[in-house]
Each structure stands twice: as C-alpha cells, then as structure tokens.
Protein backbone atom coordinates (compact mmCIF):
# COMPACT_ATOMS: atom_id res chain seq x y z
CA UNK A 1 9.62 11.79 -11.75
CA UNK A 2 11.86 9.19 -12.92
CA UNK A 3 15.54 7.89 -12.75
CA UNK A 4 16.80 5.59 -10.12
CA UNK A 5 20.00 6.81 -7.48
CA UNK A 6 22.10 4.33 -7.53
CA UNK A 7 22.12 3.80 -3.99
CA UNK A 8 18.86 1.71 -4.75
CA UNK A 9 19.58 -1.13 -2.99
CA UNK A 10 19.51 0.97 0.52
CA UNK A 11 15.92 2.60 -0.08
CA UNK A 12 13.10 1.20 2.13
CA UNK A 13 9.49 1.14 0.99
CA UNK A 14 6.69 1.50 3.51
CA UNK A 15 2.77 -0.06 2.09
CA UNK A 16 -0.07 1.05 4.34
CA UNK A 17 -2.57 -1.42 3.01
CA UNK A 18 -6.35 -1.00 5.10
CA UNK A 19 -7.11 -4.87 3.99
CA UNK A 20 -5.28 -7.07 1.85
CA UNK A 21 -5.42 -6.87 -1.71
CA UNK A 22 -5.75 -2.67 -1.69
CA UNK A 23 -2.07 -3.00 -1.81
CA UNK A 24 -2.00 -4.74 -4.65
CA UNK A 25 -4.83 -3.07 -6.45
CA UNK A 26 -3.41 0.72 -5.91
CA UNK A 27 0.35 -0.14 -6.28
CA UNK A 28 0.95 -3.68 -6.94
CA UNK A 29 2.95 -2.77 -9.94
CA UNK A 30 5.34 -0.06 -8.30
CA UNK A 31 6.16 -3.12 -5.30
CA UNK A 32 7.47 -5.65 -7.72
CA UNK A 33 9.29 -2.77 -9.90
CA UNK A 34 10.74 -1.46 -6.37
CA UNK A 35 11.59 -4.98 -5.46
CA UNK A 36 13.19 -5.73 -8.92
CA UNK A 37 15.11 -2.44 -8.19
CA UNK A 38 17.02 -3.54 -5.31
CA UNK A 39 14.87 -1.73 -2.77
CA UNK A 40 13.35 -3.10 0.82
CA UNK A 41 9.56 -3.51 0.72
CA UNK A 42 7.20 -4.09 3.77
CA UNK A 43 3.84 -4.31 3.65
CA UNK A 44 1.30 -3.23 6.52
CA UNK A 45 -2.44 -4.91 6.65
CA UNK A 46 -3.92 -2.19 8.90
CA UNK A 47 -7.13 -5.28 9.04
CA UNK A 48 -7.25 -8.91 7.34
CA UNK A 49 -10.88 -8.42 5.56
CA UNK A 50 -12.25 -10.53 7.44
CA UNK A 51 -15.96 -8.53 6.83
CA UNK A 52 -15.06 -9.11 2.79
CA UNK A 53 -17.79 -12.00 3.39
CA UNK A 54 -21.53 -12.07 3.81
CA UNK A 55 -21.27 -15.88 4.04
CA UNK A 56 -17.83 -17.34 5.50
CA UNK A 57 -17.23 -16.91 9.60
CA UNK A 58 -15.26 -13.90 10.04
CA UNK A 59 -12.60 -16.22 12.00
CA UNK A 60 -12.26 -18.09 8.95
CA UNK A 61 -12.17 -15.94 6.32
CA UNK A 62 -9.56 -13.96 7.98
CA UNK A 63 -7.30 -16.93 8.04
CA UNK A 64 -8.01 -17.39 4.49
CA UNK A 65 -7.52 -13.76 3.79
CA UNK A 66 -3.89 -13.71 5.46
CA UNK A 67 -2.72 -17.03 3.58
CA UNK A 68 -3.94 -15.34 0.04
CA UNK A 69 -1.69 -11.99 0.97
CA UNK A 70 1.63 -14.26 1.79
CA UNK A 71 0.80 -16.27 -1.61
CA UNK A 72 0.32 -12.81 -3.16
CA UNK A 73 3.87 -10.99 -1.74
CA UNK A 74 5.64 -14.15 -2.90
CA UNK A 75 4.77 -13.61 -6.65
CA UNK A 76 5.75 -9.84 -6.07
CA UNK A 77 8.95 -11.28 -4.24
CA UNK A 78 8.03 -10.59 -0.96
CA UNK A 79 8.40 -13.01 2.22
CA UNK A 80 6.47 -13.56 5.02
CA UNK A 81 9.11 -11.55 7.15
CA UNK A 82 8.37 -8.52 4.56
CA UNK A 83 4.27 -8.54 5.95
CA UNK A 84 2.80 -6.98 8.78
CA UNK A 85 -0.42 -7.56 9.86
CA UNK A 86 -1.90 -5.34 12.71
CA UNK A 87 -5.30 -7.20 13.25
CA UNK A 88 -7.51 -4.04 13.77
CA UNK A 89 -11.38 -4.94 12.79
CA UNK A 90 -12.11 -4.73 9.13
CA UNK A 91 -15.07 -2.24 8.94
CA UNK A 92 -14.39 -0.50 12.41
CA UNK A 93 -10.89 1.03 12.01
CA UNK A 94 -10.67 4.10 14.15
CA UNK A 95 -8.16 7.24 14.32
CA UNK A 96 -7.11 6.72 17.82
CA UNK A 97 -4.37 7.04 19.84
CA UNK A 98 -3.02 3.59 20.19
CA UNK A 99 -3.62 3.54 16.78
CA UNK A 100 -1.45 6.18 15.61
CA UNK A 101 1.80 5.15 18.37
CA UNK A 102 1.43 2.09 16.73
CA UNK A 103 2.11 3.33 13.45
CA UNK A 104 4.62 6.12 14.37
CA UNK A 105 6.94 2.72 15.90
CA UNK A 106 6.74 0.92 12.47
CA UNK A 107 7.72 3.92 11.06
CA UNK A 108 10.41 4.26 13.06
CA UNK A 109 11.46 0.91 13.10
CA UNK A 110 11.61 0.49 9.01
CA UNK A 111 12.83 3.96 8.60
CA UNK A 112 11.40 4.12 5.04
CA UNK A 113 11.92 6.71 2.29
CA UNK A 114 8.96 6.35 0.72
CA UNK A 115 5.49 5.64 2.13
CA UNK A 116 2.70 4.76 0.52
CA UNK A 117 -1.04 4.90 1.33
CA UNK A 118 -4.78 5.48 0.35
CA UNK A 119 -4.87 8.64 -1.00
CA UNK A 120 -7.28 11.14 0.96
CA UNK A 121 -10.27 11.00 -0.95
CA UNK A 122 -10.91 7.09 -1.34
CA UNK A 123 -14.98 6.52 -0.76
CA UNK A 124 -13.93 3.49 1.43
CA UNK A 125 -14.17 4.56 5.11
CA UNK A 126 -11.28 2.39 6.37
CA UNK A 127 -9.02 3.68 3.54
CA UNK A 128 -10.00 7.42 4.66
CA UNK A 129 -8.90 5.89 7.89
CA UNK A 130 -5.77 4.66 6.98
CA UNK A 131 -4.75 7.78 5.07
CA UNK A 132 -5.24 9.94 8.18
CA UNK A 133 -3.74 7.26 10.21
CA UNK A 134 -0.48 6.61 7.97
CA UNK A 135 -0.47 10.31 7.57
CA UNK A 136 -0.23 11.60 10.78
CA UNK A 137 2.23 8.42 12.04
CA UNK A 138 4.51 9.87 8.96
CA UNK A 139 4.11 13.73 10.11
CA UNK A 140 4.83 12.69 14.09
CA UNK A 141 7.56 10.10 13.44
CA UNK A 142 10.16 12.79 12.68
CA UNK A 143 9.93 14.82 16.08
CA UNK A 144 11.63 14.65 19.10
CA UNK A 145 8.75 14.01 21.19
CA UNK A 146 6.04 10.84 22.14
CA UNK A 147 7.89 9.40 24.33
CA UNK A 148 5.34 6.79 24.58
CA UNK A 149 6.78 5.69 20.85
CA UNK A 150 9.61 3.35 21.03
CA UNK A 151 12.79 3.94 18.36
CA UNK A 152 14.53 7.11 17.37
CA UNK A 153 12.89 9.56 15.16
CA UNK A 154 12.54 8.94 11.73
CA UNK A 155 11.57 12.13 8.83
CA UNK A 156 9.80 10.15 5.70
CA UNK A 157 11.24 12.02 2.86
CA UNK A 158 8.52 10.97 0.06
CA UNK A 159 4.79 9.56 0.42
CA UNK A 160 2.38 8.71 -2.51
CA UNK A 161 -1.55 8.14 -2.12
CA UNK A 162 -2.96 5.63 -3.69
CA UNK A 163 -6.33 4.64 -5.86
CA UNK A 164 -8.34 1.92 -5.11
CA UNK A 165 -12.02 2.58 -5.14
CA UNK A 166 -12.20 6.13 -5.85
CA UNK A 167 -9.62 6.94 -9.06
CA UNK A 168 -8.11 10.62 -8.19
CA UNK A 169 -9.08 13.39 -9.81
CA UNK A 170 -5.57 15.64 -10.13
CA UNK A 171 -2.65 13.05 -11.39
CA UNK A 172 0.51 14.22 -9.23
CA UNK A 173 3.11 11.21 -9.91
CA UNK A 174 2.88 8.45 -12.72
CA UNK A 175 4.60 5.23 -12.58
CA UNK A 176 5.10 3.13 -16.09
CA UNK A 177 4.14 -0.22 -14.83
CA UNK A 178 3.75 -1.84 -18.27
CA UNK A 179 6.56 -4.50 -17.64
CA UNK A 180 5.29 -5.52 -14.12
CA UNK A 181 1.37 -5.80 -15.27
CA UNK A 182 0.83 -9.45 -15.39
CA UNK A 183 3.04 -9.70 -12.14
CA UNK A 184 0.32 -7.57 -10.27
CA UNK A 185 -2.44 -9.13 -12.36
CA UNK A 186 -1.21 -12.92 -11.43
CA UNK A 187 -0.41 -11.46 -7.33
CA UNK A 188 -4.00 -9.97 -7.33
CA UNK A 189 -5.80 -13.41 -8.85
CA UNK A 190 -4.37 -15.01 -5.17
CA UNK A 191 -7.44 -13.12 -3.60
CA UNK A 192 -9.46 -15.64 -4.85
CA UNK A 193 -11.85 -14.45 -1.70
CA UNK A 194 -12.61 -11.64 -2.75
CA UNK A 195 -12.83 -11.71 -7.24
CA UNK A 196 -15.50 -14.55 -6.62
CA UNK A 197 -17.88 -11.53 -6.28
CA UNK A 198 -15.91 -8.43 -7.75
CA UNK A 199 -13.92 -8.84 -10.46
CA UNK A 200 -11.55 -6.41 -9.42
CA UNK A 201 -8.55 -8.09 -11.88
CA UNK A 202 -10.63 -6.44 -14.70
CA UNK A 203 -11.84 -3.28 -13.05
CA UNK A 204 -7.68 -2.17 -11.75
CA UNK A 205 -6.63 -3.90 -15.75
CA UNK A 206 -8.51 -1.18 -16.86
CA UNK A 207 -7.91 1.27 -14.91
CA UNK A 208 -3.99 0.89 -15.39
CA UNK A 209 -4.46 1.24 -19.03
CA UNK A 210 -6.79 3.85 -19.17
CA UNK A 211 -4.08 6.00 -16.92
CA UNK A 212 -1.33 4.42 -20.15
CA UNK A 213 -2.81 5.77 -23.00
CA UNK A 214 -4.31 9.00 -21.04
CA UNK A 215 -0.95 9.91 -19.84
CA UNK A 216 1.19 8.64 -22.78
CA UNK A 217 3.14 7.48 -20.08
CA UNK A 218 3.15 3.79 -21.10
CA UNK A 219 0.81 0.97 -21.71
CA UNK A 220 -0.54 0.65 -17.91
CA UNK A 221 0.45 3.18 -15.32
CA UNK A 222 -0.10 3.72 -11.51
CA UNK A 223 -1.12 7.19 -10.41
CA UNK A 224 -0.80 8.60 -7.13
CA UNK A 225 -1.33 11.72 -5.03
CA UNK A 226 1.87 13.57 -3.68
CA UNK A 227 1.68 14.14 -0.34
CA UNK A 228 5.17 14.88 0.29
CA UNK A 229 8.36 15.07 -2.08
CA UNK A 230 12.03 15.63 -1.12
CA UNK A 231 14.03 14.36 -4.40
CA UNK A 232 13.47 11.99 -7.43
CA UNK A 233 12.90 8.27 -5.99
C-alpha cells in the first residue's frame, strides 16, 4: 500500500488512543508522516492513565499525564485543538452505550478517512476495549439511524489496528517510518511518567526495526491489522 493522492491535504486522520502514549507507541511514526503529508490529525485519549502509578494520586498523575500528551503532539506537530480527551477511568473502560454514541459523534464530527485503533488482539483489557469501542462507533457512524447521535452520517473508508503490547501475528499493512523514527522516539521520551518504570522507548525502537529488516520494508516500520480498506491512502 503506498503512494499518496494528491488531494492529501483534504484527508482526515482519526487516533483512538485507550491512554496516552499507546498512540505514540503503535503509530507515532505514521502521525508525523501523515502530518508532514498535508493531512488533518486528531487524536482521541479514550482515559488519561491516571492508574499508570502505584505511587502518585490518581488526580495528579492524570494532570501530569495530559500535559506530557500536548508536549508529545507538539513534537509530532499537533496542537492542543488536534487532542481529545474523553476522561473515561483508566483500568475500568466499558463497552457501553454512552460509550459508543459518544464515539459514533466524533466520528461524525471529524469525518475521517482513516481510523486508527488497537488492533483486536492487544493483551491490554482497555485496548480490547477500545478496539470494540472504535470499531463499532466506525461500523454505526455510516447509517441512517441513532438518532440519539448528533451530525450526519459519516462511512470511514479505511481503519488500521494497531500494536502496542501484544505485536500481531499476520502483518496486513506496513508503513516505512524510517525518516520519522527519532520524531516518535523524541514525542514518546515526553511520557517521562510512564519510561521511569518501562522503558518502552527501547522496547517500540526495537520493535520498529525488527518489523524493517523482517519486512525489507525499510529500516523501522509500523505494522497494522486491516480492518477495512476502500483504496490506497
């Protein structure tokens, strides 16, 4: 999949994120190569992480959490306006229906082309959560029904699971991300919160370049599941 319509500049990208930093970790590359393409990006915290902490008040480290996304977006070349954050509780995110009308309006509101998302076999409970929330949202969006869901139906042409904590098994898309590396790598080291006890900078380094030289696809690559496909994006 590769090759860029020229209409570029009018695509909108969609990141389901279930706390920040995933969306960095499973596609932090493809944001700032989208971004440097011309293309919209917005970025949805489903929860600010505020359980990434045995030790620091959930209060607090959810403040601190939010700050170190914003400094994060702004080194991919994202703005504050570009980040949503929904506030559900990291740890406890549920497939519900307020929930999903929630999503299904965001959708319809951005009217992206491509959305991406946890891909459905992460490990992670809230980013099995998130895929089935962000997936259904993307399926309902398009009808002409909900009328509990505010804007005007919206049919998301292309959506791409990501890896986070569980790498995927069957590689369906690969993205060269070799230029944008140290751009993810230098967004990522903003979660200071969360590398003081993972070091998840090395972990997703490797990762990326064990997908490279696997693939022969470049020197680091993102890989994702595809979920749904209408043209090359």
């Amino acid at each position: 999949m590769s090759g860029i319509p020229k209409e570029a500049a009018r695509e909108r990208v969609l990141v389901f994120a279930p706390h920040p930093d995933d969306d960095i970790i499973g596609c932090g590359g493809s944001i700032a190569k989208h971004i440097q393409q011309g293309r919209e990006v917005t970025v949805v915290y489903m929860t600010s992480g505020e359980s990434g902490s045995t030790t620091c008040p959930k209060i607090e480290l959810a403040k601190i959490r939010t700050e170190e996304a914003v400094q994060a977006a702004k080194i991919l070349g994202l703005g504050e306006q570009d980040l949503v954050f929904l506030g559900k509780p990291d740890g406890y995110l549920l497939y519900s229906k307020d929930n999903i009308i929630e999503l299904i309006t965001l959708i319809r509101d951005k009217r992206p082309n491509l959305v991406y998302m946890p891909h459905q076999n992460d490990l992670h409970k809230d980013h099995v959560v998130t895929h089935e929330l962000a997936a259904e949202a993307c399926r309902r969006s398009g009808g002409p029904w909900f009328q509990e869901c505010t804007g005007q139906p919206w049919n998301v042409e292309n959506i791409l699971g990501y890896e986070v904590w569980t790498p995927l098994q069957e590689l369906s898309y690969i993205e060269d991300i070799s230029d944008y590396m140290e751009i993810k790598l230098e967004a990522l080291n903003q979660h200071e919160s969360q590398l003081r006890d993972i070091q998840y900078e090395e972990g997703i380094k490797g990762l990326n370049q064990y997908r490279g030289i696997m693939t022969g696809k470049g020197n680091y690559c993102e890989c994702f599941q595809v979920m749904r496909i209408s043209r090359i994006f």
